[in-house]
C-alpha atoms as a PDB file:
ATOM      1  CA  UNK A   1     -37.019 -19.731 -98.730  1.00  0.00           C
ATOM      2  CA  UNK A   2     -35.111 -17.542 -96.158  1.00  0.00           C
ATOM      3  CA  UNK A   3     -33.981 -14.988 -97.557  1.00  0.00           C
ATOM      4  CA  UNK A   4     -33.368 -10.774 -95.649  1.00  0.00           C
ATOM      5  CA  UNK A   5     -34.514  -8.417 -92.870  1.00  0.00           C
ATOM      6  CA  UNK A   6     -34.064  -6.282 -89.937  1.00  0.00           C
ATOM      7  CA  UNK A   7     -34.052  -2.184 -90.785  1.00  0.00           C
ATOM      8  CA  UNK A   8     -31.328  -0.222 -88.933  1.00  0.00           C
ATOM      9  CA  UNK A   9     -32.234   3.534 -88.369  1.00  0.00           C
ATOM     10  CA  UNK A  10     -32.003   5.901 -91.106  1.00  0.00           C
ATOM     11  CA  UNK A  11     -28.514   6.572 -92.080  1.00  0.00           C
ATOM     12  CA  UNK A  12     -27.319   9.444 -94.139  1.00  0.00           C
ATOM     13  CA  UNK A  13     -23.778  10.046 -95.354  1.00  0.00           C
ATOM     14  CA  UNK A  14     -24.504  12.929 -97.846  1.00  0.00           C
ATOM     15  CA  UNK A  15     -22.167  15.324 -95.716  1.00  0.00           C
ATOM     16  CA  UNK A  16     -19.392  12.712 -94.908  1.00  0.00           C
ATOM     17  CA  UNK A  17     -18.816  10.006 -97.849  1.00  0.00           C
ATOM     18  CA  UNK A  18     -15.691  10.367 -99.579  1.00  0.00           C
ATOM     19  CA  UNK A  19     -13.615   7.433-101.459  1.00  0.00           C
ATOM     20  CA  UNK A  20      -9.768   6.975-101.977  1.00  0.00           C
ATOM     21  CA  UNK A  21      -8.282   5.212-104.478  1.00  0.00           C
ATOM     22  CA  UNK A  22      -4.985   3.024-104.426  1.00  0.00           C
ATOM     23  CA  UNK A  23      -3.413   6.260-104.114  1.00  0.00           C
ATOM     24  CA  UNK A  24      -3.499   7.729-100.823  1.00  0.00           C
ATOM     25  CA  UNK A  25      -3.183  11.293-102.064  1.00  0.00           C
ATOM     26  CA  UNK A  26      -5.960  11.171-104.198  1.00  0.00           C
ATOM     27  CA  UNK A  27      -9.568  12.184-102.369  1.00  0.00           C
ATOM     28  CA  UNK A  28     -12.887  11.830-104.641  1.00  0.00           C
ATOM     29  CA  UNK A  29     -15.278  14.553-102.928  1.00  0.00           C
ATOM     30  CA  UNK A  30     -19.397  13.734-102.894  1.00  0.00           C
ATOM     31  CA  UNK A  31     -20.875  16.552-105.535  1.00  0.00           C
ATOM     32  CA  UNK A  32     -22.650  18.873-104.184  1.00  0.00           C
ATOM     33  CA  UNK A  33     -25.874  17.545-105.829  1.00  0.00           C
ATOM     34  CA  UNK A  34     -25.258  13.778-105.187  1.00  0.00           C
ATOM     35  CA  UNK A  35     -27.765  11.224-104.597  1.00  0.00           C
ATOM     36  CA  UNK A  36     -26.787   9.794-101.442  1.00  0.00           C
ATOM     37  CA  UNK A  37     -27.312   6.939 -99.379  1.00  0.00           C
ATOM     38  CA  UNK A  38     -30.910   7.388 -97.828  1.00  0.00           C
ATOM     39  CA  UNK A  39     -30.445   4.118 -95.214  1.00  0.00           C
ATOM     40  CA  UNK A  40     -29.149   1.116 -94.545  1.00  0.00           C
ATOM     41  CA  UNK A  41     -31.046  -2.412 -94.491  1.00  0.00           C
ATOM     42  CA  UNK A  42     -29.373  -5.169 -92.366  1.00  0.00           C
ATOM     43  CA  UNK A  43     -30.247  -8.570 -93.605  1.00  0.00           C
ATOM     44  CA  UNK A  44     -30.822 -11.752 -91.451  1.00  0.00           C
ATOM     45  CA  UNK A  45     -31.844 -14.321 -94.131  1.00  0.00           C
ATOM     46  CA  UNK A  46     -35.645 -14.555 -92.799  1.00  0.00           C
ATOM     47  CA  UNK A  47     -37.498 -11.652 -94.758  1.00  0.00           C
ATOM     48  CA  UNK A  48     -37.074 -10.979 -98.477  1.00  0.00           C
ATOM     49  CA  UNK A  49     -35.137  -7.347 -99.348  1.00  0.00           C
ATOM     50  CA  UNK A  50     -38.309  -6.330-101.580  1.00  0.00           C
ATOM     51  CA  UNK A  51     -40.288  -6.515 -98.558  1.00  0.00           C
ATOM     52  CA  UNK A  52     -38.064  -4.383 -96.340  1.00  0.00           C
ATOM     53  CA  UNK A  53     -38.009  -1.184 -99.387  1.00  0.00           C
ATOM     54  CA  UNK A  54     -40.539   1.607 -99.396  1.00  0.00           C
ATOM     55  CA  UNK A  55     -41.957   2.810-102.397  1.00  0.00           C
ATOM     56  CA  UNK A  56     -39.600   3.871-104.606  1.00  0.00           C
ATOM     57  CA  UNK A  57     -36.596   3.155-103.465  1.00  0.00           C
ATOM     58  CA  UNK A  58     -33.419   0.601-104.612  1.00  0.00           C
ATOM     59  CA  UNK A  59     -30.881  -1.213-103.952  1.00  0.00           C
ATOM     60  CA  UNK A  60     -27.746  -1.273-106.286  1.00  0.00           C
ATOM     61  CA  UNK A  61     -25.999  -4.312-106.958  1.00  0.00           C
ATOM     62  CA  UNK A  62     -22.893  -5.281-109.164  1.00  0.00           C
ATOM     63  CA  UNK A  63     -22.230  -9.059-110.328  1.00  0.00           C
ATOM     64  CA  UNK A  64     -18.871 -10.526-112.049  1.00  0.00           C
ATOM     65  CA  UNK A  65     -16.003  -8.224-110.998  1.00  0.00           C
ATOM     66  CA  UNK A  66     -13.789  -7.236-109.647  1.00  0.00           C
ATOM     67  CA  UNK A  67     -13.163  -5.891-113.399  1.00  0.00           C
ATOM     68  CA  UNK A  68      -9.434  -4.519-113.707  1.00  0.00           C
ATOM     69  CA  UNK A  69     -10.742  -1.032-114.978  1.00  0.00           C
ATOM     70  CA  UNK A  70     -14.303  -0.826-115.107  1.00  0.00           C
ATOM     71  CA  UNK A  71     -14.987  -1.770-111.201  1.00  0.00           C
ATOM     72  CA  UNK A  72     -12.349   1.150-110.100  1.00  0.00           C
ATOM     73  CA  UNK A  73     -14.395   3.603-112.989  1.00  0.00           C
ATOM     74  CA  UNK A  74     -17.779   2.113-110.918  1.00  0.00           C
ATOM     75  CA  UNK A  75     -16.122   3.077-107.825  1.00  0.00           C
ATOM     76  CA  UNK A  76     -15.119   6.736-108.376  1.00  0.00           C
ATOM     77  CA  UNK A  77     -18.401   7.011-109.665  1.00  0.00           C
ATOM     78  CA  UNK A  78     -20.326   6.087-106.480  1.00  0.00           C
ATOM     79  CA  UNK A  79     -18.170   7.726-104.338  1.00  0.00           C
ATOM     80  CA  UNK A  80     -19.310  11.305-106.599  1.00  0.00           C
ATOM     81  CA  UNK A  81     -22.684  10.631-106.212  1.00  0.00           C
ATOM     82  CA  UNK A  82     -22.431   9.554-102.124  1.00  0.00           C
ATOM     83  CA  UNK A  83     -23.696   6.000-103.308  1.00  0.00           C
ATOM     84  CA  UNK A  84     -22.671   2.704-101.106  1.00  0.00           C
ATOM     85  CA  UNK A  85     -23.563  -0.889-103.210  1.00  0.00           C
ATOM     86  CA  UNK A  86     -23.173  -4.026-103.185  1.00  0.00           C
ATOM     87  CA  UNK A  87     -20.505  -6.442-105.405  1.00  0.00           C
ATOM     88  CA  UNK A  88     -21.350  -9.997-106.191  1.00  0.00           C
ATOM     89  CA  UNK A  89     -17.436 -10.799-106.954  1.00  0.00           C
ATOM     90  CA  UNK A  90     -16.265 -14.228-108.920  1.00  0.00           C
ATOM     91  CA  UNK A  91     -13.926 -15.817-107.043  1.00  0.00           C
ATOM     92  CA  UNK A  92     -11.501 -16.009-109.794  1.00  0.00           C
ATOM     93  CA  UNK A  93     -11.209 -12.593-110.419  1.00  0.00           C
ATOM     94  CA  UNK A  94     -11.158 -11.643-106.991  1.00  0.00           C
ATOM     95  CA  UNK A  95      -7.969 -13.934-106.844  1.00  0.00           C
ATOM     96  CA  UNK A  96      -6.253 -11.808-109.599  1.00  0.00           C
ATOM     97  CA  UNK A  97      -7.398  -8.616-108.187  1.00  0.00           C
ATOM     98  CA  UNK A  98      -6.974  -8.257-104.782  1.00  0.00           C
ATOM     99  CA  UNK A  99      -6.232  -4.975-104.643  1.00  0.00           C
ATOM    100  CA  UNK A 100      -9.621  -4.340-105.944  1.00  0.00           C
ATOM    101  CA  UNK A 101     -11.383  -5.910-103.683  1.00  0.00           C
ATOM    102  CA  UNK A 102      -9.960  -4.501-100.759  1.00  0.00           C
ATOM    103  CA  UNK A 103     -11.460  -0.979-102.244  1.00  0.00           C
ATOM    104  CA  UNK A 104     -14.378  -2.188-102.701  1.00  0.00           C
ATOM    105  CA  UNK A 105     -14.493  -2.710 -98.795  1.00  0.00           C
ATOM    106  CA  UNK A 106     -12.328  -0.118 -97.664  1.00  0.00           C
ATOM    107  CA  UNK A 107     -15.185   2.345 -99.849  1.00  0.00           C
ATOM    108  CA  UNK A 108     -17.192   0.538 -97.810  1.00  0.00           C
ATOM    109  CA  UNK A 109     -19.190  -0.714 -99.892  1.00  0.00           C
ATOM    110  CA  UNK A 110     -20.806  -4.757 -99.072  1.00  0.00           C
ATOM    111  CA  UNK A 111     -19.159  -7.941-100.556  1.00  0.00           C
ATOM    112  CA  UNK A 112     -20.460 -10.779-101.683  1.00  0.00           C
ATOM    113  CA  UNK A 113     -20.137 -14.328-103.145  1.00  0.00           C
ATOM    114  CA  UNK A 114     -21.183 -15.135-106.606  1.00  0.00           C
ATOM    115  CA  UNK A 115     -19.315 -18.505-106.937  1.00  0.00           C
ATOM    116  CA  UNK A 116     -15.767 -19.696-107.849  1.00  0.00           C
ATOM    117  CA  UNK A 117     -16.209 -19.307-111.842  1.00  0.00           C
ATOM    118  CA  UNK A 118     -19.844 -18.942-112.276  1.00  0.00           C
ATOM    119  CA  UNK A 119     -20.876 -21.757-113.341  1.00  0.00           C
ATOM    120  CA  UNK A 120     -24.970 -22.771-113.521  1.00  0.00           C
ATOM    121  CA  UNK A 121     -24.686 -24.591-110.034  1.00  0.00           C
ATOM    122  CA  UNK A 122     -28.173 -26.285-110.650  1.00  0.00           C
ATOM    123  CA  UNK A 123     -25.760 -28.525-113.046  1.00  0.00           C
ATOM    124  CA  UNK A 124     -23.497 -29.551-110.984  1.00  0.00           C
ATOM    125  CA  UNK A 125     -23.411 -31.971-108.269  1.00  0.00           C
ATOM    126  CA  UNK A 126     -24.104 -31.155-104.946  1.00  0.00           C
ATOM    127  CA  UNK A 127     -20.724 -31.320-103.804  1.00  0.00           C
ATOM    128  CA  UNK A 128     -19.505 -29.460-106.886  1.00  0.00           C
ATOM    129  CA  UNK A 129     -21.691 -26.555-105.874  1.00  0.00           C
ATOM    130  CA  UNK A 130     -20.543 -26.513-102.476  1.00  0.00           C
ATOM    131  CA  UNK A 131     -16.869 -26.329-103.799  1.00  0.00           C
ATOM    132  CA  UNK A 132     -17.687 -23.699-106.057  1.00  0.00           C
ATOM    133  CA  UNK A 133     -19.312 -21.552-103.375  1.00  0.00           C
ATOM    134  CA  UNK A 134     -16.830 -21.748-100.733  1.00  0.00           C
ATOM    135  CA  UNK A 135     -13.811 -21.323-103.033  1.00  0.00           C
ATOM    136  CA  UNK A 136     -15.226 -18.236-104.543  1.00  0.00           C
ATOM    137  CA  UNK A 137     -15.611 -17.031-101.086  1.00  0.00           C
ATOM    138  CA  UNK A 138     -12.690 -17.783 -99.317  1.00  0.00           C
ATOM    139  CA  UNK A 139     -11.002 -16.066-102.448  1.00  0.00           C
ATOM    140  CA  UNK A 140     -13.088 -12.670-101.416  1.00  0.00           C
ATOM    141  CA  UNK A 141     -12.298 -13.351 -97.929  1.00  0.00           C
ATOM    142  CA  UNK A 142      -8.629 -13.524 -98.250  1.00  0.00           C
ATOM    143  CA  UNK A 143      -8.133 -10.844 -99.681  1.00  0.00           C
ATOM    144  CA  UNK A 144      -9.798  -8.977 -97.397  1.00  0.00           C
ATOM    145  CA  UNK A 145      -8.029 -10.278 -94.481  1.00  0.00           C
ATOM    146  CA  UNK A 146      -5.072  -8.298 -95.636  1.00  0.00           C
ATOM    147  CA  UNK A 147      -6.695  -4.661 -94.485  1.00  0.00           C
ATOM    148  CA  UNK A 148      -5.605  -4.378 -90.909  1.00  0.00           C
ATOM    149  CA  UNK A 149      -8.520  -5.108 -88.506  1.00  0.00           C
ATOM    150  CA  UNK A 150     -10.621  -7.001 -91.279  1.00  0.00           C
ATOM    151  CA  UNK A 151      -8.989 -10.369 -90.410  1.00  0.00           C
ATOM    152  CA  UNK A 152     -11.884 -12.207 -89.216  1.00  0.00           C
ATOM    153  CA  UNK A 153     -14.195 -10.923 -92.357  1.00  0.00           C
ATOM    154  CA  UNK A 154     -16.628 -13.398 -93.722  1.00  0.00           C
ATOM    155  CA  UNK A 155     -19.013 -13.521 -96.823  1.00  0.00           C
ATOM    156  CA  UNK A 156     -22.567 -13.634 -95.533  1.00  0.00           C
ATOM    157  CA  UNK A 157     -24.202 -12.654 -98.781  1.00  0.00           C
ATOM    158  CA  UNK A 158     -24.533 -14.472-102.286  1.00  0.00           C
ATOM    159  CA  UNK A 159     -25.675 -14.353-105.574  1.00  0.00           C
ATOM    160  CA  UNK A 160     -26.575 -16.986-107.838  1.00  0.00           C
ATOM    161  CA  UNK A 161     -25.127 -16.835-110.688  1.00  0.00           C
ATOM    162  CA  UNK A 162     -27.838 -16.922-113.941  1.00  0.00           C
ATOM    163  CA  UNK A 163     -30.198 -16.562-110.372  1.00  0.00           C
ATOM    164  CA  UNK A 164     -30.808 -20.420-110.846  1.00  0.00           C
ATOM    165  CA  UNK A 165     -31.391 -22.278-107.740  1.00  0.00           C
ATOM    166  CA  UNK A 166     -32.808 -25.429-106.621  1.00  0.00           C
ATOM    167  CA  UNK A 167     -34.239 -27.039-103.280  1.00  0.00           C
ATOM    168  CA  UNK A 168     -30.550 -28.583-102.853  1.00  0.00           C
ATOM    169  CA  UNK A 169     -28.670 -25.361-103.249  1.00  0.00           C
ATOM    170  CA  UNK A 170     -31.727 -23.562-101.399  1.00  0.00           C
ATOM    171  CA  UNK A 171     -31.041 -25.832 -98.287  1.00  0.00           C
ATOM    172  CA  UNK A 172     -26.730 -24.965 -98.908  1.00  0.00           C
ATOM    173  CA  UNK A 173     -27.219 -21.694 -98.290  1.00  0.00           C
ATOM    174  CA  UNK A 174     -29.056 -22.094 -95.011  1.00  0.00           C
ATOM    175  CA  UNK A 175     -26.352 -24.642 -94.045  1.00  0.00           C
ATOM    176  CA  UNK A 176     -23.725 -22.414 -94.651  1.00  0.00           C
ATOM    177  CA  UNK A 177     -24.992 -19.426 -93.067  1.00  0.00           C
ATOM    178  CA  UNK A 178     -25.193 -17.299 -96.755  1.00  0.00           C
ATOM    179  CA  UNK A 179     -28.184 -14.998 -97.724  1.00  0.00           C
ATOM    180  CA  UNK A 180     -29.378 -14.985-101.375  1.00  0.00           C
ATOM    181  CA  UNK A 181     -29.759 -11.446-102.947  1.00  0.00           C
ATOM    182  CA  UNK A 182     -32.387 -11.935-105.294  1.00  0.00           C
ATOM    183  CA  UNK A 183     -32.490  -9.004-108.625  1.00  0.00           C
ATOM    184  CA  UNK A 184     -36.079  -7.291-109.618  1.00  0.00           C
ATOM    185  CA  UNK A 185     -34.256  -5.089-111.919  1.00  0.00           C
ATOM    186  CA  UNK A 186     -31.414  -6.177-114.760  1.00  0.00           C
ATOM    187  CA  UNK A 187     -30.754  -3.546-116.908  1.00  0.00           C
ATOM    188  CA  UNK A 188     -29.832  -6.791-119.247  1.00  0.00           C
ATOM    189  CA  UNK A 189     -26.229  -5.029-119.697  1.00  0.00           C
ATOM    190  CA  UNK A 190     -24.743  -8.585-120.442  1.00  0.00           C
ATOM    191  CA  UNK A 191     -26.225  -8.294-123.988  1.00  0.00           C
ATOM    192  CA  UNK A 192     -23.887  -6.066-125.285  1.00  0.00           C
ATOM    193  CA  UNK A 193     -26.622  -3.067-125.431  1.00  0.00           C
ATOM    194  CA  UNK A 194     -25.585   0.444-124.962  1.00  0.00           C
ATOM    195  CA  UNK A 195     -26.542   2.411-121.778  1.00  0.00           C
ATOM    196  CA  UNK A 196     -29.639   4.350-122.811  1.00  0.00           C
ATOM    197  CA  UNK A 197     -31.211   0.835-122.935  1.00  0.00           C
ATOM    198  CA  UNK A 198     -30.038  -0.632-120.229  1.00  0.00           C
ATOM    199  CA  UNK A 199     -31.158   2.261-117.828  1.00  0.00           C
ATOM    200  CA  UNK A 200     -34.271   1.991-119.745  1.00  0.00           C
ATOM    201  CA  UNK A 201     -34.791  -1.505-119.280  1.00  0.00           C
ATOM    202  CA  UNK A 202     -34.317  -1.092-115.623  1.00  0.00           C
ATOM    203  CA  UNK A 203     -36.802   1.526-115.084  1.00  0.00           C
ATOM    204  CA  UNK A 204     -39.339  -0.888-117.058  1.00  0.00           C
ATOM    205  CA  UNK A 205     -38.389  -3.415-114.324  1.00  0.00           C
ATOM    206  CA  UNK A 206     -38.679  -1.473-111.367  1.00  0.00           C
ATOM    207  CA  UNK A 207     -41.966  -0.259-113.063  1.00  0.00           C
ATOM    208  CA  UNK A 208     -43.339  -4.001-112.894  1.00  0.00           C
ATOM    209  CA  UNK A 209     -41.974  -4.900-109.391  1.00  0.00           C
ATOM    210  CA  UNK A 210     -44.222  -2.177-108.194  1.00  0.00           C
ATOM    211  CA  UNK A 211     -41.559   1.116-107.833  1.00  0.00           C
ATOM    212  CA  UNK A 212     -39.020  -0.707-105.898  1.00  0.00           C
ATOM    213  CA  UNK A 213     -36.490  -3.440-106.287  1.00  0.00           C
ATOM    214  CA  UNK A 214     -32.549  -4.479-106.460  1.00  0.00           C
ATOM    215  CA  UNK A 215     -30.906  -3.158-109.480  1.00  0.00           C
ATOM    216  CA  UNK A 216     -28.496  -5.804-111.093  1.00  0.00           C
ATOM    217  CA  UNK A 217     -25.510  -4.424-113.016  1.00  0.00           C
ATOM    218  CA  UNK A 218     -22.143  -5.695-114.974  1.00  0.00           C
ATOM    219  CA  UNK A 219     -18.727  -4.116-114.239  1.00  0.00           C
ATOM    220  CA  UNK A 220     -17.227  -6.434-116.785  1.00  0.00           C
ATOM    221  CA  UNK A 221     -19.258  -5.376-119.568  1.00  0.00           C
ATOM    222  CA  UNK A 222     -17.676  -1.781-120.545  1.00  0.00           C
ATOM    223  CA  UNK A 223     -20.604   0.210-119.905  1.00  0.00           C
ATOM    224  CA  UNK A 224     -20.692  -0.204-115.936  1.00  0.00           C
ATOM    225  CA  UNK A 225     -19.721   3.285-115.309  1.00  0.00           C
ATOM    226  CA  UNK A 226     -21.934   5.506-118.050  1.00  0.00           C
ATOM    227  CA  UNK A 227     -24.848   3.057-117.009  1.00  0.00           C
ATOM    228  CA  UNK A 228     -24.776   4.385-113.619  1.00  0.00           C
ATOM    229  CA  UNK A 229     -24.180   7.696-113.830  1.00  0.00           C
ATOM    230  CA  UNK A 230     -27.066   7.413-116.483  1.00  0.00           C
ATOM    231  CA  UNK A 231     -29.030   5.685-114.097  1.00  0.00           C
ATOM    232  CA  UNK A 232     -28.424   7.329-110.536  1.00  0.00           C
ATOM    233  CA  UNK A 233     -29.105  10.892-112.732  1.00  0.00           C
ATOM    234  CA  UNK A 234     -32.384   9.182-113.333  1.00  0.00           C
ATOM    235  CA  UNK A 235     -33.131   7.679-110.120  1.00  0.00           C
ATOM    236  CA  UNK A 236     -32.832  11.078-108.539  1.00  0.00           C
ATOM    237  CA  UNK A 237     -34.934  12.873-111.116  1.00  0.00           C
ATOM    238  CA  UNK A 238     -37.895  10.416-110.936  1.00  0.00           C
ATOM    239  CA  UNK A 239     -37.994  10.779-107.138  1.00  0.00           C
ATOM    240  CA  UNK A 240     -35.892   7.288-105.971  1.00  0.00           C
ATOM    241  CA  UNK A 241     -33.600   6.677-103.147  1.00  0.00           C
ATOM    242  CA  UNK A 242     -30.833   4.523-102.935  1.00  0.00           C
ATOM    243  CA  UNK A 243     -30.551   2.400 -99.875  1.00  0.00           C
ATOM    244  CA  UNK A 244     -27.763   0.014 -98.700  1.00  0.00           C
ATOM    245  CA  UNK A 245     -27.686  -3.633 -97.472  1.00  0.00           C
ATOM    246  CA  UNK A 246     -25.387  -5.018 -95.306  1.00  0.00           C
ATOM    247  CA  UNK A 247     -25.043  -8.990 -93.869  1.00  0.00           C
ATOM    248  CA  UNK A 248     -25.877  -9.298 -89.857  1.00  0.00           C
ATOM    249  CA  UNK A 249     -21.739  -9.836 -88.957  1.00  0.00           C
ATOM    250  CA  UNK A 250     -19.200  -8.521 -89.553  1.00  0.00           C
ATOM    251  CA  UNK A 251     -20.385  -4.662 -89.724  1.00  0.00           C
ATOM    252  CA  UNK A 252     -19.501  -2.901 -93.069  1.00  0.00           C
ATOM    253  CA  UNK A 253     -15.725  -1.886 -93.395  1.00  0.00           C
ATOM    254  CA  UNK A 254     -16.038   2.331 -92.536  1.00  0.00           C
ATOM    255  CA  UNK A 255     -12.874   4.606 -93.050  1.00  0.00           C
END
């Protein structure tokens, strides 16, 4: 299956990434120790994002929002440690928060789909799928649309939600020009377990996918924001870098 590819050159924003919030007054400042963003991957659909990362380095990734309070917590976080990611949003929450997602862009950080309600979409019908897709999509999309100069936006990437997928929905994506983002790493936060063990289960998953991977997290869950501030403190000390994916068009939202 088609999946990602195509490196851009290296990109650093150490010295330059800073986030706003709904309030334009308010600036959140990289610390002076942050991670970063070591470069950025563009993805095509025809080479798998595992096979684009060097050794020890990850891509993170959060599924389910965008979570009234916990996504903006996520947020403010990233923007402290100089950290861009990627959101898998649910349609239906993207339609009751709006203004979240157009932070989420306008931190410019990627978007993408991860169905209308997130159903298993290897149960439904074909055409039940497809609905579920698009209308989680266009729900992203509009909402985008609303930042000035973001009008023609379009979701290019998309998640699966439970990661089930079968040869009909495989051949769905490639008709409507999405790219699966597949996980090596979930910290397994949807269980209800505390932080320390989801970082910890994380690190045993990037230790079995060889030292590299996507990282899969939860905004919705409550423990979005410890978990990576727990986890990017870790990343850092055990020598990782954080790297960013983007879809082929349109680029990423910059400020």
């Amino acid at each position: 299956m088609k999946r990602l590819s195509l490196l851009v050159p290296l990109f650093m924003i150490m010295s330059a990434c800073t986030g706003q919030t709904d309030d334009p007054n308010r600036v959140i400042e990289c610390l002076p120790d942050a991670i970063g963003t070591s470069r950025q991957i563009t993805l095509d659909g025809s080479v798998a994002t595992m096979d684009l990362l060097r050794d020890h380095e990850v891509v993170l990734t959060y599924d389910d929002g965008p979570h009234v309070h916990e996504t903006q917590r996520v947020l403010d976080e990233l923007s402290r440690q100089c950290v861009k990611a990627t959101f898998f949003l649910r349609g239906d929450n993207a339609s009751r928060n709006r203004s979240l997602v157009r932070l989420i862009r306008q931190r410019g950080h990627a978007l993408g789909g991860h169905s209308w309600s997130h159903p298993d979409l290897i149960r439904l019908s074909p055409s039940e799928a497809r609905d579920q897709i698009l209308r989680g999509n266009q729900a992203i999309e509009n909402a985008v649309h609303t930042i000035p100069g973001d009008e023609d936006f379009t979701i290019r990437l998309f998640r699966f939600p439970f990661l089930h997928i079968n040869d009909d929905l495989d051949q769905q994506m490639s008709q409507l020009g999405l790219i699966p983002v597949w996980v090596q790493a979930d910290g397994a936060d949807w269980s209800g377990i505390p932080a320390e063990e989801i970082v910890e289960r994380i690190f045993i998953n990037l230790e079995r996918a060889g030292g590299k991977g996507v990282i899969l997290l939860h905004p919705p869950t409550g423990t979005a924001e410890d978990s990576t501030r727990m986890l990017i403190r870790q990343l850092k000390s055990e020598g990782y870098s954080i790297v960013a994916i983007n879809p082929p068009e349109p680029p990423a939202y910059t400020h």
